[in-house]
Protein backbone atom coordinates (compact mmCIF):
# COMPACT_ATOMS: atom_id res chain seq x y z
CA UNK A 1 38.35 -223.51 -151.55
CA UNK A 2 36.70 -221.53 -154.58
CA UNK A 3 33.95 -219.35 -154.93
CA UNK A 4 31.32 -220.60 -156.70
CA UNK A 5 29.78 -219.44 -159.90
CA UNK A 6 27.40 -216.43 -160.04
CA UNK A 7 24.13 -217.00 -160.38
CA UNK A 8 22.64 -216.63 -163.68
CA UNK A 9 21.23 -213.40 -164.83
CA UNK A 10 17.98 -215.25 -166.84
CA UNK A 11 17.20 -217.80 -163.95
CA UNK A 12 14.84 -218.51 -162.84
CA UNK A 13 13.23 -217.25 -165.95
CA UNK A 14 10.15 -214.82 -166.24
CA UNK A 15 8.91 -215.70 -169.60
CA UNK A 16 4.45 -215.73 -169.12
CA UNK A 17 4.46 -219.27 -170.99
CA UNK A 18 5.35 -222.10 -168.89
CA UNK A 19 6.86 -224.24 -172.01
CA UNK A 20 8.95 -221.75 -172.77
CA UNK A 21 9.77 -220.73 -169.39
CA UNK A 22 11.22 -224.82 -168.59
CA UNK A 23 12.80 -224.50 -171.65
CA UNK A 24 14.78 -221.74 -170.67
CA UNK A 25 15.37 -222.70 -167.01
CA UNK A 26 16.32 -226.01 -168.43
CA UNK A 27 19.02 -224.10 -171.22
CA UNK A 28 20.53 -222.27 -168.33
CA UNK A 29 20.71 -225.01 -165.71
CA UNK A 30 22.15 -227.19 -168.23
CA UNK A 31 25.25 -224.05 -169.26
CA UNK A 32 25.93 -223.71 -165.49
CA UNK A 33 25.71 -227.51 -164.28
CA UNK A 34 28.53 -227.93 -167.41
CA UNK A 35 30.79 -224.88 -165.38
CA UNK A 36 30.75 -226.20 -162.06
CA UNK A 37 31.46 -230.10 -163.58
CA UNK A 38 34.48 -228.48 -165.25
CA UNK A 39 35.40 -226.58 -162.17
CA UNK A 40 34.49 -229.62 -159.91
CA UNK A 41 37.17 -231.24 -162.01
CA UNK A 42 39.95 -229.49 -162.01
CA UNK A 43 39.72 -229.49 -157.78
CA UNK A 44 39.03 -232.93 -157.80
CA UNK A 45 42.73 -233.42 -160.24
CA UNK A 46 44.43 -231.22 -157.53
CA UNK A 47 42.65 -232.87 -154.46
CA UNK A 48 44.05 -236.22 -155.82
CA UNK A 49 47.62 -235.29 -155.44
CA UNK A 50 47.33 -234.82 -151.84
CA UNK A 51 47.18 -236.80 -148.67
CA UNK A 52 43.80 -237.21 -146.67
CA UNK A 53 40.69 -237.08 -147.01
CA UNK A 54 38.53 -234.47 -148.90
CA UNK A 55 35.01 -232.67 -148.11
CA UNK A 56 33.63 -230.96 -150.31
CA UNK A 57 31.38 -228.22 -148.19
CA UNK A 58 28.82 -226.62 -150.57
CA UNK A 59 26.08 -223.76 -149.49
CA UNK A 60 22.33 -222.75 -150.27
CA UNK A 61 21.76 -223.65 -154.43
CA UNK A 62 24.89 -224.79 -155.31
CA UNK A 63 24.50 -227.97 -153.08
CA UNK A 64 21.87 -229.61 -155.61
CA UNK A 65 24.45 -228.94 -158.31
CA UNK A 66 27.35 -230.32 -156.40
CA UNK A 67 24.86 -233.76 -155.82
CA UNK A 68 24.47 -234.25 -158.92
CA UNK A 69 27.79 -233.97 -160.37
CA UNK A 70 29.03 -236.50 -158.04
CA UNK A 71 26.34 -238.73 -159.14
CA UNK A 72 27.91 -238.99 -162.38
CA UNK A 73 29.78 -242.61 -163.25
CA UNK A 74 33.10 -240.88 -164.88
CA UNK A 75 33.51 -238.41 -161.89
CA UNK A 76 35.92 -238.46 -158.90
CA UNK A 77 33.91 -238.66 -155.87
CA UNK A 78 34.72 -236.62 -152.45
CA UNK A 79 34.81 -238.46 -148.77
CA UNK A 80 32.20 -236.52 -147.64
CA UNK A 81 29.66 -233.42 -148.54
CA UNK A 82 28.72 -230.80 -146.06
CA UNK A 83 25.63 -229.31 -146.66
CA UNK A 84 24.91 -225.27 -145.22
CA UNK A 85 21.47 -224.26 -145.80
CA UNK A 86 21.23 -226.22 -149.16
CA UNK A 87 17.89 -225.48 -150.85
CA UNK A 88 15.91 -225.43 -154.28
CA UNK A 89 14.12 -222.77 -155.33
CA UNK A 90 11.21 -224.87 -156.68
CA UNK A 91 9.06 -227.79 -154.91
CA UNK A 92 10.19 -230.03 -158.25
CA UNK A 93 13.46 -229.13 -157.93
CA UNK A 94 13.70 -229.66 -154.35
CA UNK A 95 11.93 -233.24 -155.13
CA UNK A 96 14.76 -233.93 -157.38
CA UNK A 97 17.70 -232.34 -155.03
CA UNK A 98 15.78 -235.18 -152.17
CA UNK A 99 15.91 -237.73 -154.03
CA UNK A 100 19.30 -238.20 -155.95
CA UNK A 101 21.01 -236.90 -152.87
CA UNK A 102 19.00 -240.10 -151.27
CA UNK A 103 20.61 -242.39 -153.72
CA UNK A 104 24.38 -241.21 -153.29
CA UNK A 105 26.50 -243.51 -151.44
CA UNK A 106 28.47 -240.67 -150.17
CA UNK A 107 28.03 -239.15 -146.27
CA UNK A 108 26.24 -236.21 -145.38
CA UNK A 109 25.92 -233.77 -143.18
CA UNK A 110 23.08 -231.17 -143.28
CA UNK A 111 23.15 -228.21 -141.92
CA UNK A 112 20.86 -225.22 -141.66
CA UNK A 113 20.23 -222.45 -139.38
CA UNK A 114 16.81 -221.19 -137.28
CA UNK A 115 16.95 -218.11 -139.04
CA UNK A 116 17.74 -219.02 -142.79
CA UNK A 117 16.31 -218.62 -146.22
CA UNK A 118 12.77 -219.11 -146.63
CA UNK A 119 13.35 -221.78 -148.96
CA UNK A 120 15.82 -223.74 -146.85
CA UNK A 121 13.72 -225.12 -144.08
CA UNK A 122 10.89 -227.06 -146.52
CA UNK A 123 13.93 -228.35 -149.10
CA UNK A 124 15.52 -229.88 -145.72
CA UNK A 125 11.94 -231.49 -144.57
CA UNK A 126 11.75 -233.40 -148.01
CA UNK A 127 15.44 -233.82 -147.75
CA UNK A 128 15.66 -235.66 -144.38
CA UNK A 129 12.27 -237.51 -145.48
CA UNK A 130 13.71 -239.13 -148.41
CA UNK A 131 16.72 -240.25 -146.18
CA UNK A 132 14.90 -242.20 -144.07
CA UNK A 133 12.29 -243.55 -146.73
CA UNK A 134 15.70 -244.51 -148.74
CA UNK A 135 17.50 -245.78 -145.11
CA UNK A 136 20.68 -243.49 -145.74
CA UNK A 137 22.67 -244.43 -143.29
CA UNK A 138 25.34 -242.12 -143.68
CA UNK A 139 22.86 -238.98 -143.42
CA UNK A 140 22.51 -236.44 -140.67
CA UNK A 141 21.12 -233.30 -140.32
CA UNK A 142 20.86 -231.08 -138.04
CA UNK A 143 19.53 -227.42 -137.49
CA UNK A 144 21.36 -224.76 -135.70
CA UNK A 145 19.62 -222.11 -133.40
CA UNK A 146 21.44 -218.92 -134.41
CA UNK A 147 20.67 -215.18 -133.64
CA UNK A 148 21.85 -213.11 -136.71
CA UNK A 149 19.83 -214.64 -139.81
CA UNK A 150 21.92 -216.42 -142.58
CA UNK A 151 25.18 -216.39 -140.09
CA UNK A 152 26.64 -219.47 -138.82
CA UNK A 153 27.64 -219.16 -135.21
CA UNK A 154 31.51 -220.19 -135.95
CA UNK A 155 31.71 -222.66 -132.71
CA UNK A 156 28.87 -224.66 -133.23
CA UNK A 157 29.33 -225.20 -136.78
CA UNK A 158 32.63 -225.91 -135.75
CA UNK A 159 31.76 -228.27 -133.09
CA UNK A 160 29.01 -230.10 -135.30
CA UNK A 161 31.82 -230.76 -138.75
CA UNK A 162 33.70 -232.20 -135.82
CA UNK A 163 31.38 -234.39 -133.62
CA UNK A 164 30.24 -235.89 -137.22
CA UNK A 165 33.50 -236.48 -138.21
CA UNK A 166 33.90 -238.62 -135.73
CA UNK A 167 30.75 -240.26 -135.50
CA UNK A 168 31.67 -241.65 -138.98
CA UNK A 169 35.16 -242.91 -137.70
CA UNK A 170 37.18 -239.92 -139.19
């Protein structure tokens, strides 16, 4: 387990022209994609010593990040990603984060809550739509009904990581 890079201080940029504001949100994307990659690396060199399988479980912006690192040729791939409330702050971005987790061999679960982040619920519509129009088989998602907004009930959560488990033979 780590904890995941802060977010940057400059992103998503407020500069008035939109060139030069997607050139800066590009820049800093770019600086912290290179971060996690290294950081993604160094688990994945540990991880490989060990016995078992490994998950990676990755939450709210990172999870776009974490997709497209392991759709890189030269990097170590985990067993399985587990999504919780995985969103993109943009429609484009969320486009993007749909369709290159669509083309990933790897399974997937989904998760997000009732009460979550307004940008959660649209990313997982286009999310779950690009599944199916790609036919990713390994692919489920699933929303769960919680009362305290952006807290997973620890049971359910529970109970879901393990009912998919095993619907994928683990």
């Amino acid at each position: 387990a780590i904890q995941p890079l802060n977010r940057p201080d400059n992103y998503p940029s407020d500069a008035l022209e939109a060139t030069v504001r997607n050139e800066e949100n590009t820049e800093t994307i770019e600086k912290y994609s290179k971060e996690l990659t290294e950081i993604y690396q160094v688990i994945m060199k540990k991880v490989a010593s060990m016995p078992g399988i490994f998950i990676c479980v990755t939450e709210g912006n990172n999870a776009s990040f974490i997709v497209d690192i392991v759709n890189q040729e030269d990097v170590d791939k985990p067993n399985a990603i587990i999504f919780l409330s995985a969103f993109k702050e943009t429609v484009d971005e969320n486009n993007n984060f749909a369709k290159n987790l669509a083309m990933t061999e790897i399974p997937v679960l989904d998760l997000y809550l009732s009460k979550d982040n307004r940008h959660v619920h649209p990313s997982a519509v286009l999310r779950k739509k690009q599944a199916d129009k790609e036919l990713k088989i390994m692919y489920r998602q699933k929303m769960i009904h919680n009362f305290t907004p952006n807290y997973y009930p620890e049971m359910t959560l529970a109970k879901e990581i393990q009912g998919w488990l095993v619907s994928i033979g683990w």
